[in-house]
Protein backbone atom coordinates (compact mmCIF):
# COMPACT_ATOMS: atom_id res chain seq x y z
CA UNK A 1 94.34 67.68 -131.59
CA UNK A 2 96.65 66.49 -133.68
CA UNK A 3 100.20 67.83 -134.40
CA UNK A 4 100.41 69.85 -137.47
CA UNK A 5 103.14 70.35 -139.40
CA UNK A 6 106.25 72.76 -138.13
CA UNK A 7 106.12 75.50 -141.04
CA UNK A 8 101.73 75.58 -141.15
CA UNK A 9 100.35 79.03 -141.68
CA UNK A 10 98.00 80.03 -138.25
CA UNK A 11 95.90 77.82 -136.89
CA UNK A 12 95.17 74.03 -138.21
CA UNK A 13 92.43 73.75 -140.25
CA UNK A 14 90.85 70.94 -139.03
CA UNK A 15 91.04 67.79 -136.76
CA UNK A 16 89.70 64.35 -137.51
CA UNK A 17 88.02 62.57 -134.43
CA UNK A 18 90.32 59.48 -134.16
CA UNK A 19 88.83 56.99 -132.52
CA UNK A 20 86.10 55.70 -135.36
CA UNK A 21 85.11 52.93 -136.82
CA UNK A 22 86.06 51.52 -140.05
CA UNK A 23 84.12 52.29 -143.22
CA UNK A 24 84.35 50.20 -145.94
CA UNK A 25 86.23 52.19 -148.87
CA UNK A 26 83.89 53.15 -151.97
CA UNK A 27 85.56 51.58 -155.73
CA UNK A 28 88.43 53.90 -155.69
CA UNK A 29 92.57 53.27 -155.78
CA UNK A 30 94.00 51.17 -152.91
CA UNK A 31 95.65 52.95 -150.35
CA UNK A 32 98.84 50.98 -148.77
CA UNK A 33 100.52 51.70 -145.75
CA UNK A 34 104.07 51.19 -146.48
CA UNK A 35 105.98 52.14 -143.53
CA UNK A 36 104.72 53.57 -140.38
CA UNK A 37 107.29 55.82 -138.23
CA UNK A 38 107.84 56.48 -135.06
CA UNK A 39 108.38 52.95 -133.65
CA UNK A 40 111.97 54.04 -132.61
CA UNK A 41 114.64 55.75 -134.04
CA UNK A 42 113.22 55.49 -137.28
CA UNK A 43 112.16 59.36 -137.86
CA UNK A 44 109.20 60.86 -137.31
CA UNK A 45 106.21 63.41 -138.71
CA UNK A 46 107.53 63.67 -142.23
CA UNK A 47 106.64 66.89 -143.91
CA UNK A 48 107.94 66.27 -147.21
CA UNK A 49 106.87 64.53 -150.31
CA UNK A 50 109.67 61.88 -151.71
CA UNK A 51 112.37 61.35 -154.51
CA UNK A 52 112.70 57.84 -156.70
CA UNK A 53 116.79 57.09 -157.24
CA UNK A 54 117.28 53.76 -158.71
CA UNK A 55 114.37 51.97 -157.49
CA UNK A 56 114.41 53.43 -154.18
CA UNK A 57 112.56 56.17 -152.46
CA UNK A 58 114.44 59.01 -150.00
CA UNK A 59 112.67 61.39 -147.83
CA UNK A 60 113.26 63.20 -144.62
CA UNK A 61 111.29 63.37 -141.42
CA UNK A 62 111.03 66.44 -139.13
CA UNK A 63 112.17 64.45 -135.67
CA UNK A 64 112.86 61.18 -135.01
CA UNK A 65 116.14 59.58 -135.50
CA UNK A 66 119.02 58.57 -133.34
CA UNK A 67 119.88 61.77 -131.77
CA UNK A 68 118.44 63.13 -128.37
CA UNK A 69 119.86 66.69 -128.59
CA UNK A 70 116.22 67.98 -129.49
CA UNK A 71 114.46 66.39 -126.59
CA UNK A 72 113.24 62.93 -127.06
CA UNK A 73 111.68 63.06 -130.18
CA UNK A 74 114.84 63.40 -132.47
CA UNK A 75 116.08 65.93 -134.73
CA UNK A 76 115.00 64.76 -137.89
CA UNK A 77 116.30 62.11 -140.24
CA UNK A 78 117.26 61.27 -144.17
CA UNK A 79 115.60 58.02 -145.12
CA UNK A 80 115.57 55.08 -147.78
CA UNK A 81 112.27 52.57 -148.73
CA UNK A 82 112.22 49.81 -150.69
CA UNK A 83 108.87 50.13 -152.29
CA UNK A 84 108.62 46.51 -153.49
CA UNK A 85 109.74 45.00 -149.42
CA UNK A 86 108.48 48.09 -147.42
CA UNK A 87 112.11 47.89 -145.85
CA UNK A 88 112.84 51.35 -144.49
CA UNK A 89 116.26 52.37 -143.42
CA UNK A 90 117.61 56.04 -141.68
CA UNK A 91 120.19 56.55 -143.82
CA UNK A 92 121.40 59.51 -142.09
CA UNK A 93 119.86 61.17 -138.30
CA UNK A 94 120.86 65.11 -138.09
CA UNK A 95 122.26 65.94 -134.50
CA UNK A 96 120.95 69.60 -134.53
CA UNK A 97 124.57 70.56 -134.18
CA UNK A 98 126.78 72.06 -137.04
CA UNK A 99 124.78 69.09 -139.52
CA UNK A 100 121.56 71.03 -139.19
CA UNK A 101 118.24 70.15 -137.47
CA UNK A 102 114.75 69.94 -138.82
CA UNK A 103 114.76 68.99 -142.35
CA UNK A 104 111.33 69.71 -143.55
CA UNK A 105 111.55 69.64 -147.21
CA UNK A 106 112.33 66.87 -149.30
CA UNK A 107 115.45 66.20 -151.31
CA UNK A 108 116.88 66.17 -154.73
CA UNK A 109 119.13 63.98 -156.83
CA UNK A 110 122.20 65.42 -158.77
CA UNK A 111 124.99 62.82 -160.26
CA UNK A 112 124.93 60.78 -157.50
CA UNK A 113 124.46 63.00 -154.20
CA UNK A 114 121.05 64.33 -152.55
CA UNK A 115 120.87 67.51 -151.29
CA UNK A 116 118.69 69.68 -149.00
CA UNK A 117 117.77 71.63 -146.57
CA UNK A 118 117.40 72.30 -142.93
CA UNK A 119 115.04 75.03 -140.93
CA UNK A 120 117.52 74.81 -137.83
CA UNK A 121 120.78 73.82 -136.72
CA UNK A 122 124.25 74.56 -138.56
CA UNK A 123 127.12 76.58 -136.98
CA UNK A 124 125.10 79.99 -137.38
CA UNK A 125 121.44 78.26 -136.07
CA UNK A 126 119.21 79.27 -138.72
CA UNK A 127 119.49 75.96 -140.95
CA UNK A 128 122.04 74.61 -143.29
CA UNK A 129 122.20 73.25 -146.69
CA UNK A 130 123.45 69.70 -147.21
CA UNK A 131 124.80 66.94 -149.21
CA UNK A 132 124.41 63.55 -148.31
CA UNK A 133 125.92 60.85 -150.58
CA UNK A 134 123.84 57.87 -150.84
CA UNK A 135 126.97 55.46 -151.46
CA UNK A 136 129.25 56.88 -148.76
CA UNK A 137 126.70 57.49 -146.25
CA UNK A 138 128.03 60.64 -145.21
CA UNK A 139 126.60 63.94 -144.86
CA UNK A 140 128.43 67.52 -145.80
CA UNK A 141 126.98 70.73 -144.99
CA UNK A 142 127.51 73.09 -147.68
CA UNK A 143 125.72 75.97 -146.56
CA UNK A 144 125.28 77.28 -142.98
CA UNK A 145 122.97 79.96 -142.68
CA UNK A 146 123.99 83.08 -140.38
CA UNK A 147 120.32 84.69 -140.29
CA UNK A 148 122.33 88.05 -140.25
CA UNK A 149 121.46 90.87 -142.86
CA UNK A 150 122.99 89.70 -146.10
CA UNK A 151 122.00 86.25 -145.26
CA UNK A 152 118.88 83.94 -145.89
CA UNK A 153 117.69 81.97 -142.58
CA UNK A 154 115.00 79.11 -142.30
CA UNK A 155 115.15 77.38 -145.44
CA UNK A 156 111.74 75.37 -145.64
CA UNK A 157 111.64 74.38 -148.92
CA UNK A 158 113.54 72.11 -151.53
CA UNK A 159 116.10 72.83 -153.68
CA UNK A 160 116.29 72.70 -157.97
CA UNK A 161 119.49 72.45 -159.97
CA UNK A 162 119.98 74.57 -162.94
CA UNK A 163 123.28 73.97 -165.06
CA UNK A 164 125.32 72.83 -161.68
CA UNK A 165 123.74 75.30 -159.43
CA UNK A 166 121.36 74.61 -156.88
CA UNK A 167 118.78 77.17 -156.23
CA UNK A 168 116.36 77.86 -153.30
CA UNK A 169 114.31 80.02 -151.24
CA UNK A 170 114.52 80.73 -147.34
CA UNK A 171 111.78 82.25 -145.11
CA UNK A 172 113.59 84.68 -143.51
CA UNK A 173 116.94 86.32 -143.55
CA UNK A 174 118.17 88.65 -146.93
CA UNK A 175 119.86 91.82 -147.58
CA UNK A 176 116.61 93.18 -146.14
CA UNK A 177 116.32 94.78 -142.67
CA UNK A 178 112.36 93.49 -143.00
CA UNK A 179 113.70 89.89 -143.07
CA UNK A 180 111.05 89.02 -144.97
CA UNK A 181 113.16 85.89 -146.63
CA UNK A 182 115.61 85.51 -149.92
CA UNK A 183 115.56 83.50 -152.66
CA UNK A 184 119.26 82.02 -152.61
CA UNK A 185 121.59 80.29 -155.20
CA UNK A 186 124.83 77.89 -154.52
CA UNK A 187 127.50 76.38 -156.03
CA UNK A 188 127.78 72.77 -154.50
CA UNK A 189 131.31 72.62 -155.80
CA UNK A 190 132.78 75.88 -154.35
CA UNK A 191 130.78 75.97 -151.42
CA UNK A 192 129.81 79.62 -152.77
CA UNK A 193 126.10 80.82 -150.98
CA UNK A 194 124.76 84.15 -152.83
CA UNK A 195 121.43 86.04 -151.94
CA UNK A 196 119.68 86.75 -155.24
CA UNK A 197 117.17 88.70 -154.10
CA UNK A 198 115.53 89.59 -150.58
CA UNK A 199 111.61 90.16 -149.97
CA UNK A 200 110.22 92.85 -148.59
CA UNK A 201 111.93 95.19 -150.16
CA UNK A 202 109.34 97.57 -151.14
CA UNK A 203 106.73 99.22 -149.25
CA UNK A 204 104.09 96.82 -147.38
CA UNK A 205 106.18 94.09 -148.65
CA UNK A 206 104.15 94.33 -151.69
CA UNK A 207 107.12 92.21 -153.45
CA UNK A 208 106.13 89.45 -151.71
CA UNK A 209 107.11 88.44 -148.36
CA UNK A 210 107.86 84.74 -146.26
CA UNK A 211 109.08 82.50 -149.48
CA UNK A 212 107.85 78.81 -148.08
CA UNK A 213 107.62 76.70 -150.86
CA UNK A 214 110.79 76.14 -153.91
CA UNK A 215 111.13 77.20 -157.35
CA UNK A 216 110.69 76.30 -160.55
CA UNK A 217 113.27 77.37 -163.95
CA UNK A 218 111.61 77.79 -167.17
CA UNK A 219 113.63 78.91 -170.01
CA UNK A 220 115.80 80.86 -168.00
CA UNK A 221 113.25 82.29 -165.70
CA UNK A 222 113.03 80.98 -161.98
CA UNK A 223 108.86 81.20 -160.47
CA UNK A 224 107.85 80.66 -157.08
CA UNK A 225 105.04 81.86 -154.50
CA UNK A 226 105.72 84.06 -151.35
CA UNK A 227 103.09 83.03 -148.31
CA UNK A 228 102.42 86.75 -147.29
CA UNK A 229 103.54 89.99 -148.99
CA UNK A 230 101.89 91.15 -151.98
CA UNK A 231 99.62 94.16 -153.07
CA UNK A 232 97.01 92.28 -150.53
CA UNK A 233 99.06 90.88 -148.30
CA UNK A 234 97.77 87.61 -149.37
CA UNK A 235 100.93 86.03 -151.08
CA UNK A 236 102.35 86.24 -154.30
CA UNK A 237 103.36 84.36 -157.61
CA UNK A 238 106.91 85.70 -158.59
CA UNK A 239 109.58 85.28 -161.43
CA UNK A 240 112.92 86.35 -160.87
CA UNK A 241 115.34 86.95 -163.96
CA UNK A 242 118.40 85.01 -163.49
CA UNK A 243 120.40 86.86 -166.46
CA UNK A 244 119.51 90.18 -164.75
CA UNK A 245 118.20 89.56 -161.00
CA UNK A 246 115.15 91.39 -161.70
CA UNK A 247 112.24 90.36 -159.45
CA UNK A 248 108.43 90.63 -160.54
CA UNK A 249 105.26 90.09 -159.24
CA UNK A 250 103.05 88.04 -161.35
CA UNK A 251 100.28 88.28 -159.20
CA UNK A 252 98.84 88.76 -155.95
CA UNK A 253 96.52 86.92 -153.80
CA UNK A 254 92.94 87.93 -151.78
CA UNK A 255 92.63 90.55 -154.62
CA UNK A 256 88.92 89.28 -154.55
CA UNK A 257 87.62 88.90 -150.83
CA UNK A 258 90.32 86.01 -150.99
CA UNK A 259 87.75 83.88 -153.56
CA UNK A 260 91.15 83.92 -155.77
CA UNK A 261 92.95 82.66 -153.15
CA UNK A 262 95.30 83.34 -150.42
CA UNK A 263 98.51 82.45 -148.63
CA UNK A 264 100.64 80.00 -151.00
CA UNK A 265 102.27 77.50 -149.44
CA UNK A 266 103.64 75.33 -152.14
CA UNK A 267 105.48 75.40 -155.32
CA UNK A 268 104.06 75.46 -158.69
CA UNK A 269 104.10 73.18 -162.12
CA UNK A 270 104.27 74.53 -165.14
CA UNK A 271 102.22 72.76 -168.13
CA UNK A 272 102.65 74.46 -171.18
CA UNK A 273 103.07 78.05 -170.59
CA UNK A 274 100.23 77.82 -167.62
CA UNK A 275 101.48 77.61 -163.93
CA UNK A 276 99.42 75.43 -161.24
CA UNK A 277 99.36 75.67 -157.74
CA UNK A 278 97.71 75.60 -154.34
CA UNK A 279 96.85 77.99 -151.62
CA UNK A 280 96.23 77.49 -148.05
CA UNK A 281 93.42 79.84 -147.60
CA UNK A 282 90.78 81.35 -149.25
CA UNK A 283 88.60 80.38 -152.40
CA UNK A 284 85.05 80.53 -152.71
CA UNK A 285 83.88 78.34 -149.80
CA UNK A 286 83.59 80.03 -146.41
CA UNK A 287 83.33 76.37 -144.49
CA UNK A 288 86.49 77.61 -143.34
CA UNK A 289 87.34 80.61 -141.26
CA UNK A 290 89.60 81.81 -143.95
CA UNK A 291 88.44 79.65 -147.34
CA UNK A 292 89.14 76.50 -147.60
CA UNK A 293 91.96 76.89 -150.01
CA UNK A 294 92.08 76.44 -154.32
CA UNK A 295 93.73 74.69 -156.86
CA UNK A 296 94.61 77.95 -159.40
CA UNK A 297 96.41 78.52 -162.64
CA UNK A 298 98.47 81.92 -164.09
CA UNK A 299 98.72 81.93 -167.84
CA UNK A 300 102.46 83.37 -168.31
CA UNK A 301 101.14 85.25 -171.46
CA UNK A 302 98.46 86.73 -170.14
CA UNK A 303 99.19 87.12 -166.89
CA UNK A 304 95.56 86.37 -165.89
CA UNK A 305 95.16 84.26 -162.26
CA UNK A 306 91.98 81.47 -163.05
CA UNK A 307 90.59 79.60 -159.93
CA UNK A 308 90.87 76.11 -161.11
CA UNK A 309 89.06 74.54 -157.83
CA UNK A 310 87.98 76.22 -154.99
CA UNK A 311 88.08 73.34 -151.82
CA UNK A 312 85.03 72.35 -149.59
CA UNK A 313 82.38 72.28 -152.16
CA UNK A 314 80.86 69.11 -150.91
CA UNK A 315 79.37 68.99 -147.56
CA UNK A 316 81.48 68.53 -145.07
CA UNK A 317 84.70 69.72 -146.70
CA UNK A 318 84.38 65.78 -148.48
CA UNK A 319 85.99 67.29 -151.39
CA UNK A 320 89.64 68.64 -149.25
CA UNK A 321 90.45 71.48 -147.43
CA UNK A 322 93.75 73.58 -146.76
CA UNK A 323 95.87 72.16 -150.00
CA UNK A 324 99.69 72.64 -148.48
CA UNK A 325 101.53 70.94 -150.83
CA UNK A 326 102.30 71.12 -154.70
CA UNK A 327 100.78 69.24 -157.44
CA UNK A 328 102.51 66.94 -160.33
CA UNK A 329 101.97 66.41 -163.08
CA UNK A 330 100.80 62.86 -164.90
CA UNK A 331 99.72 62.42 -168.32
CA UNK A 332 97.88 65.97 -168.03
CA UNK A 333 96.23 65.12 -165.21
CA UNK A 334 97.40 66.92 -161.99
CA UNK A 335 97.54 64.97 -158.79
CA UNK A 336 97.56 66.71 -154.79
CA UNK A 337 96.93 65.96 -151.49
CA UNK A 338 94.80 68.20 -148.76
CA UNK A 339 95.74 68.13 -144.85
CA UNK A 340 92.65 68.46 -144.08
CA UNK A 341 88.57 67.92 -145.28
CA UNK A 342 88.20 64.71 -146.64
CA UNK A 343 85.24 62.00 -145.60
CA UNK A 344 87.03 62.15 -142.35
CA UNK A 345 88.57 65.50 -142.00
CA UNK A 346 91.90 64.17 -142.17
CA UNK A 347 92.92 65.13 -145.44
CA UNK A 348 93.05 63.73 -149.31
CA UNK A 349 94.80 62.55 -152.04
CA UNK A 350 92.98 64.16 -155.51
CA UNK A 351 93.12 64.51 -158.90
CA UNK A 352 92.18 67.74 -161.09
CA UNK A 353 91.76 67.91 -164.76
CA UNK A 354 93.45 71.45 -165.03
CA UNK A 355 91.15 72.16 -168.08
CA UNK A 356 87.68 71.62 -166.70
CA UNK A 357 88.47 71.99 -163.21
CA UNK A 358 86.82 68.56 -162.58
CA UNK A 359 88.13 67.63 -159.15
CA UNK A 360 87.89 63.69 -157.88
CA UNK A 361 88.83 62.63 -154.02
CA UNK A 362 90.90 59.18 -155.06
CA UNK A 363 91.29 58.94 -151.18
CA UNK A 364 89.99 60.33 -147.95
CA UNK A 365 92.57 59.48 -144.84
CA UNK A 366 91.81 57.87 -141.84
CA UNK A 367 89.36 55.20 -142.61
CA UNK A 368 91.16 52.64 -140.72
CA UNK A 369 90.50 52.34 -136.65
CA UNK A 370 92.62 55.18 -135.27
CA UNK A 371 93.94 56.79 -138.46
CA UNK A 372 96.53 53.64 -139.22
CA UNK A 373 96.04 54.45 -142.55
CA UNK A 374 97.60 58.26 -141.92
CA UNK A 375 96.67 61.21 -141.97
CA UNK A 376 97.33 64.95 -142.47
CA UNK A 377 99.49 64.93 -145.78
CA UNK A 378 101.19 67.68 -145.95
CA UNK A 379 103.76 66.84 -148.71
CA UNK A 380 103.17 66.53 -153.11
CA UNK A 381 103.24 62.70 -154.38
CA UNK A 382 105.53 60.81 -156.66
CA UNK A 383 104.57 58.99 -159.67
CA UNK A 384 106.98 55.75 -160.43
CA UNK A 385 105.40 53.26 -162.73
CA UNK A 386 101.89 54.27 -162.17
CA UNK A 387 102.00 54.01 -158.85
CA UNK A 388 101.53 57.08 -156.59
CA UNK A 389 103.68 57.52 -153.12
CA UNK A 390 103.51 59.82 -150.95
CA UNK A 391 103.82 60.67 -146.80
CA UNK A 392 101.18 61.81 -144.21
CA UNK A 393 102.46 64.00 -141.09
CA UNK A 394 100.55 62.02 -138.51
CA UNK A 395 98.78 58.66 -138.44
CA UNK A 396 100.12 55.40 -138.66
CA UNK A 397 100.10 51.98 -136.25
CA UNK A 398 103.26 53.21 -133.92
CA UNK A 399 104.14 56.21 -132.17
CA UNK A 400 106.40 56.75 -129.02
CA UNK A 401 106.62 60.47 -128.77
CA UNK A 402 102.98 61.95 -130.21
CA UNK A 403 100.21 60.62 -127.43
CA UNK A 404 99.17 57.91 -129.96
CA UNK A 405 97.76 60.33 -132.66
CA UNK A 406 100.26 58.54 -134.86
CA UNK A 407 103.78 60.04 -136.48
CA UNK A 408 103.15 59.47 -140.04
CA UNK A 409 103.71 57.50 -142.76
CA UNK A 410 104.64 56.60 -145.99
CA UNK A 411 101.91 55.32 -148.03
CA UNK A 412 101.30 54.12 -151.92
CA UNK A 413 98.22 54.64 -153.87
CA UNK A 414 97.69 51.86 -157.12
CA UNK A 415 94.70 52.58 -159.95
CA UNK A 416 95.20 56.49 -159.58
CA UNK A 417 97.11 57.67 -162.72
């Protein structure tokens, strides 16, 4: 079995058999194996999805990296690729000390600096905040999370900026006894960390409970999805008010039998008025234990949760399974990966057109002789130029610390948008 990613939700989904043959690749968009980690200290299993910053791409990795105070596999790294020489370079390795440990979300760009977030690490252990300037080289910690009541703790997802304040969500931690997570704001220049509001605060958490995945701002409004909590327990869409901190539940999951969907991992994109996201779980496939996972929308007028795609359609789970990451948006068209299902069971890239529900596999992973060509994405893809880039938790030529299952990669895919 392959190692899953540090933040998945129960059990994997599924595990590709790795030693196969190679099948040559139906007319689709070329798959390219840009870098592959774990030949040293240059990171390892990368969770995240990437940023573009003048003509480069940054990402983090879980482990790897120079530092051996998290056992021998590292405690996780900031990294730079040239996408045009394949070049990668660790631009910073975390030491799991007061810097932070673990960063398993990706990063963003604001004049100049990057910024993210750690699960671990940081003077009070339950992960940090961070700056990292790309010029300098150097990393700041803005934010150390205590994991004490009044706090957030775990941070797992990214960060968004919104008028000079970063906003985010942590897992656990908040002004809530339940410590069922927070959604957080900060003020890079002051250094100033304030809990907006904490899950869980209502009965059977049905506010929403374990926030895993970032937010999104629309006119004023910040939206985001909560992996438990909710009238069914099976996870919630959410807006909070920033003008007056009010916190509502825009829907919740497994309302259905779970055919609507449960356990959101990921963000959300809005397109016109309409969120999109993903679940883990549920749909209307029972291939897997729990579902198989969905693509769905929520019309912000109407308030009224569609099923857009429900995974594992195709025999075999060809179509995807377990959707962890977000989607973007190109030219309309919505774009996502799948950890798992896939020709090989080892997960997708795909594209959706949001108002059909037409769903297309543009790759299946692990075609190549022992899953070179990756496998398990786990992160949401960039576009730059056409070109789609993206990461895959395990796979890849080179690993020292994962048994030769591979510790990921970054990849491009050309002809998709």
């Amino acid at each position: 079995m392959r190692k899953i990613g540090i933040v998945a939700l129960g059990a994997a989904i599924g595990c590709a058999v790795l030693l196969q043959f190679p099948v040559p690749a139906l007319a689709l968009p070329n798959e390219t194996v840009l870098h592959a980690f774990g030949n040293g200290t240059d990171g390892a299993f990368p969770q995240a999805g990437m940023i573009n910053d003048n003509e480069a791409l940054y990402g983090t990795t879980t482990e790897g990296g120079t530092s051996q105070a998290c056992g021998q596999t590292g405690c996780g790294t900031v990294f730079s690729l040239d996408p045009n020489t394949s070049t990668e370079t660790v631009v910073y390795s975390f030491t799991s000390g007061s810097d932070g440990a673990v960063p398993a979300a990706g990063l963003i760009h604001v004049n100049g600096i990057l910024y993210g977030t750690t699960v671990y690490g940081g003077s009070g252990g339950s992960g940090t905040v961070f700056a990292f300037d790309t010029k300098k080289g150097t990393e700041t910690v803005l934010h150390a999370f205590s994991g004490d009541v009044g706090d957030g703790a775990g941070p797992t997802a990214g960060l968004i900026d919104v008028n000079g304040i970063l906003y985010g969500t942590t897992g656990y931690g908040g002004n809530s006894e339940a410590d069922g997570g927070a959604v957080f704001s900060l003020d890079p220049k002051k250094g100033t960390e304030g809990v907006l509001y904490s899950f869980c605060r209502n009965q059977d958490c049905t506010d929403g409970e374990r926030p895993l995945a970032g937010l999104i701002a629309v006119q004023g409004v910040l939206y985001g999805t909560t992996s438990m909590g909710g009238s069914h327990n099976g996870g919630t869409v959410f807006s909070l008010d920033l003008s007056t901190g009010k916190e509502k539940v825009l829907y919740s999951f497994c309302s259905r039998n779970c055919a609507d969907g449960e356990s959101p991992a990921s963000g959300l994109v809005d397109m016109n008025g309409v969120l999109y996201g993903t679940t883990l779980y549920g749909g209307s496939s029972r291939s897997c234990q729990e579902g198989c996972g969905v693509v769905f929308s929520l019309d912000l007028k109407k308030d009224i949760e569609t099923v857009v795609h429900s995974f594992c359609w195709k025999r075999n789970c060809a179509d995807g399974a377990g959707p962890y990451a977000g989607l973007i948006d190109v030219k309309g068209m919505l774009y996502g990966t799948t950890q798992a299902g896939g020709s090989y069971n080892a997960g997708t890239v795909f594209s959706l057109v949001p108002s059909s529900g037409a769903e297309k596999v543009l790759y299946s992973f692990c075609q190549q002789l022992n899953c070179t060509d990756g496998a398990d994405p786990t992160s949401s893809l960039v576009n730059v130029n056409g070109v789609l880039y993206g990461t895959t938790y395990n796979g890849g030529a080179y690993c020292e610390n994962d048994g030769g299952f591979g510790c990921g990669t970054v990849f491009s895919l050309t002809g998709a948008p």
